[in-house]
C-alpha atoms as a PDB file:
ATOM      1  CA  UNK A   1     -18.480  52.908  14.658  1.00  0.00           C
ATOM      2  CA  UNK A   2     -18.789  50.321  16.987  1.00  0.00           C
ATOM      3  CA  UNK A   3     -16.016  48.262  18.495  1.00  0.00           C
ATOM      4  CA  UNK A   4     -18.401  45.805  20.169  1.00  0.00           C
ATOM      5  CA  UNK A   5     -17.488  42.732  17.699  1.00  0.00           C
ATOM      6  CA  UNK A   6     -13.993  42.924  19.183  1.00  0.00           C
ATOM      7  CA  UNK A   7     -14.210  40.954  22.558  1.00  0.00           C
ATOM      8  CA  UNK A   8     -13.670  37.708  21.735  1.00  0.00           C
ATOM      9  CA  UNK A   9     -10.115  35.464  22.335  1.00  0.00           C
ATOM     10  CA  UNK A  10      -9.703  31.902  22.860  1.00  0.00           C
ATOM     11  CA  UNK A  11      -6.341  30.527  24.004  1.00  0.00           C
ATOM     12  CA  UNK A  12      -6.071  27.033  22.645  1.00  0.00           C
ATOM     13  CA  UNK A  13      -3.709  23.977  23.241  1.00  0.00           C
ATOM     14  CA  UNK A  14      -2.313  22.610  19.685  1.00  0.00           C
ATOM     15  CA  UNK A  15      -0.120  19.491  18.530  1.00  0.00           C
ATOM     16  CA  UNK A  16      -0.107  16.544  20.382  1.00  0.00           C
ATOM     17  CA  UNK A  17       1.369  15.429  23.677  1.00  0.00           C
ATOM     18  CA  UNK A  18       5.117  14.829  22.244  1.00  0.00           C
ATOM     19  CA  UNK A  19       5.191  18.559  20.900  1.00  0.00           C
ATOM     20  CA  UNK A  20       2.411  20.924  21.788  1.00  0.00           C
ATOM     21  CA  UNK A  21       2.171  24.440  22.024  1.00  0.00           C
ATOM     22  CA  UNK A  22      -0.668  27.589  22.586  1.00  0.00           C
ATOM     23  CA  UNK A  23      -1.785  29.920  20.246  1.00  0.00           C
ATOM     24  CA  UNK A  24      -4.592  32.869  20.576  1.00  0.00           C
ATOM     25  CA  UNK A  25      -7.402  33.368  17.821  1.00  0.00           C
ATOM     26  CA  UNK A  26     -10.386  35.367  17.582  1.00  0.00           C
ATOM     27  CA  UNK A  27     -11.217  38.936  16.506  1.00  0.00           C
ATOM     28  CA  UNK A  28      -8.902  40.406  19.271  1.00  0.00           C
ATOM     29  CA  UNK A  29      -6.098  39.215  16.976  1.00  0.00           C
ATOM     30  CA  UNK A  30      -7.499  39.467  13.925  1.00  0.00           C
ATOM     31  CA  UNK A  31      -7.882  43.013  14.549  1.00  0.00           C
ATOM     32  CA  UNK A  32      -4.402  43.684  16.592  1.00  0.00           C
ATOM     33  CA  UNK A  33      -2.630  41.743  13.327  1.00  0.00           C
ATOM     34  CA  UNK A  34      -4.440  44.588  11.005  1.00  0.00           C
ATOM     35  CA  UNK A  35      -3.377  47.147  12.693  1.00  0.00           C
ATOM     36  CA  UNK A  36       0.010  46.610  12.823  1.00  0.00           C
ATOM     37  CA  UNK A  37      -0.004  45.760   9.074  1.00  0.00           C
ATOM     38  CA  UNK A  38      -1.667  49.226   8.646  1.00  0.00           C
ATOM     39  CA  UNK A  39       1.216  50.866  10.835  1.00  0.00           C
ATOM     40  CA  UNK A  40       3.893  52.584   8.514  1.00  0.00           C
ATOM     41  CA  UNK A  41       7.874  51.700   9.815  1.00  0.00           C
ATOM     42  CA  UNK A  42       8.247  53.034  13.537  1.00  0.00           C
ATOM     43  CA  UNK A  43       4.358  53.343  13.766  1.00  0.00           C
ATOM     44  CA  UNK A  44       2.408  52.251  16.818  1.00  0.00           C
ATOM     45  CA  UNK A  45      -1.648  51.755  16.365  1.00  0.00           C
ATOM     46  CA  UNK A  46      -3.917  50.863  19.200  1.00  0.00           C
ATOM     47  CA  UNK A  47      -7.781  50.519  18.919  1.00  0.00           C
ATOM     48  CA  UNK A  48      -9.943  52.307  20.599  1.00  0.00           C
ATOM     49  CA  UNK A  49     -10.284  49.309  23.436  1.00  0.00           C
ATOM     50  CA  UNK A  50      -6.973  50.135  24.285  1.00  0.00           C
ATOM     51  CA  UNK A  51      -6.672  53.794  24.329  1.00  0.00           C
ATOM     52  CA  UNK A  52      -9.279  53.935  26.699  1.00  0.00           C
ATOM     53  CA  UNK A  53      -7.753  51.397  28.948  1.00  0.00           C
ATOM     54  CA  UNK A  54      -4.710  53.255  28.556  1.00  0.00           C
ATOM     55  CA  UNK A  55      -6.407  56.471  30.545  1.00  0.00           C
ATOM     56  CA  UNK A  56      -4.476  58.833  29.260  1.00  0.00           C
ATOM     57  CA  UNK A  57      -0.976  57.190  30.480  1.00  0.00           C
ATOM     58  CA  UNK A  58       0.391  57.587  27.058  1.00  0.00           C
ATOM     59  CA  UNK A  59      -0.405  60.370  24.444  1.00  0.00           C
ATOM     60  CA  UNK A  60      -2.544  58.885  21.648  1.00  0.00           C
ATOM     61  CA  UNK A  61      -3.973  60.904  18.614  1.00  0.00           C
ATOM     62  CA  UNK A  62      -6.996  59.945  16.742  1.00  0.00           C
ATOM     63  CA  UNK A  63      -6.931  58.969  13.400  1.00  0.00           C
ATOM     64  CA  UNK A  64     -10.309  57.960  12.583  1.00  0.00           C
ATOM     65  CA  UNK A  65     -12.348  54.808  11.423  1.00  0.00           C
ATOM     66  CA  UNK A  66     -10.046  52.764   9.446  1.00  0.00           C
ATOM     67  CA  UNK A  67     -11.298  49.886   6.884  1.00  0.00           C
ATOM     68  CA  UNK A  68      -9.664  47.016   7.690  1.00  0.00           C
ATOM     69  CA  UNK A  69      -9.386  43.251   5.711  1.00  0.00           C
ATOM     70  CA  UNK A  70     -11.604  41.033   7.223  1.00  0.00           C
ATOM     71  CA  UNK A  71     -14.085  43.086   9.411  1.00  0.00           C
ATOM     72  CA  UNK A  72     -17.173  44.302   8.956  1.00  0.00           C
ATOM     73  CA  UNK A  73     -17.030  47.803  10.642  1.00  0.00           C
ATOM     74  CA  UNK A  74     -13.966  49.948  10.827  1.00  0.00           C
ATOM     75  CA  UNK A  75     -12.316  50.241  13.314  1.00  0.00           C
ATOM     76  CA  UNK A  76     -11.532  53.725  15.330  1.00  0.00           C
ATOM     77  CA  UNK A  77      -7.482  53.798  15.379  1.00  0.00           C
ATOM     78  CA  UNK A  78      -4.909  55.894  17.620  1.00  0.00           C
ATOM     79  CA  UNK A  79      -1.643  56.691  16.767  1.00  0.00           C
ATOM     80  CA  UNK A  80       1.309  56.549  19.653  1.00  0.00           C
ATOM     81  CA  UNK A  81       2.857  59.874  18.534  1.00  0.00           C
ATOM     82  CA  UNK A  82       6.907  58.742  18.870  1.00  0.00           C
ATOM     83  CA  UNK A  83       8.651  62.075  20.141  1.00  0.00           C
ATOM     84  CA  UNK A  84      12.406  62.122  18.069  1.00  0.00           C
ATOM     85  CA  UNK A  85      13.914  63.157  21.860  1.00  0.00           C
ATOM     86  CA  UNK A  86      12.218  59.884  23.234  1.00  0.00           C
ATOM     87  CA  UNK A  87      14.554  57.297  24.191  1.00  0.00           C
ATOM     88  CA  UNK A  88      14.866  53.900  22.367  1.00  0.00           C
ATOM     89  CA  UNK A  89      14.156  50.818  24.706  1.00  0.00           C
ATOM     90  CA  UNK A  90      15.575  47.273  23.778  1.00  0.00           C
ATOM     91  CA  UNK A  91      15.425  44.188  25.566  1.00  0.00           C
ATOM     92  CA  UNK A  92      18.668  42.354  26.261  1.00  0.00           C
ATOM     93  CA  UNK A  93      17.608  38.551  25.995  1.00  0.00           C
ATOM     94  CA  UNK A  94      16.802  37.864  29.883  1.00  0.00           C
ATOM     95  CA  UNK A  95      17.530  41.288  31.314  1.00  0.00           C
ATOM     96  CA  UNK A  96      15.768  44.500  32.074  1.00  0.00           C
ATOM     97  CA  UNK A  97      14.601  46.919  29.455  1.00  0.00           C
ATOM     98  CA  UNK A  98      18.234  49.473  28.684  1.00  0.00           C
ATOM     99  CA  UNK A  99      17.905  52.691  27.122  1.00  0.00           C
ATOM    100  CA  UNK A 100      19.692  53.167  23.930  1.00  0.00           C
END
């Protein structure tokens, strides 16, 4: 498995001068948009890219090379392992992150 193909992102300018905006494409998203489609409800994937920039920070478990639409090689996936005594965090529109 090799994760190589998944280093490319371009961040483009679209619309026109009276309404414009920026959007990101390449195989970063591509992939980040299959994984969470793979993710079950409450389910947090990261490749493996990310675990290791991750260092250990957060626990991650392995679940193996999964096939996803639109690539060529599967892609190693981690699992965020969600704890039930692990506090909820929400974002109140322009505030701090609260604990719910």
């Amino acid at each position: 498995m090799c994760e190589d193909f998944v280093r490319f992102l371009a961040m483009v300018q679209i619309g026109f001068s009276e309404r414009s905006g920026y959007t990101a494409i390449g195989t970063v998203c591509n992939v980040a948009a299959r994984l969470c489609a793979e993710a079950k409800d409450g389910q947090l994937l990261l490749g493996q890219r990310v675990n290791v920039a991750l260092k250990g920070s957060v626990a991650t478990e392995q679940l193996g090379p999964l096939a996803l639409k639109g690539l060529s090689q599967p892609v190693v996936a981690y699992n965020v392992p969600l704890a039930a005594i692990q506090p909820a965090l929400r974002v109140i529109d322009g505030g701090s992150p609260q604990t719910i």
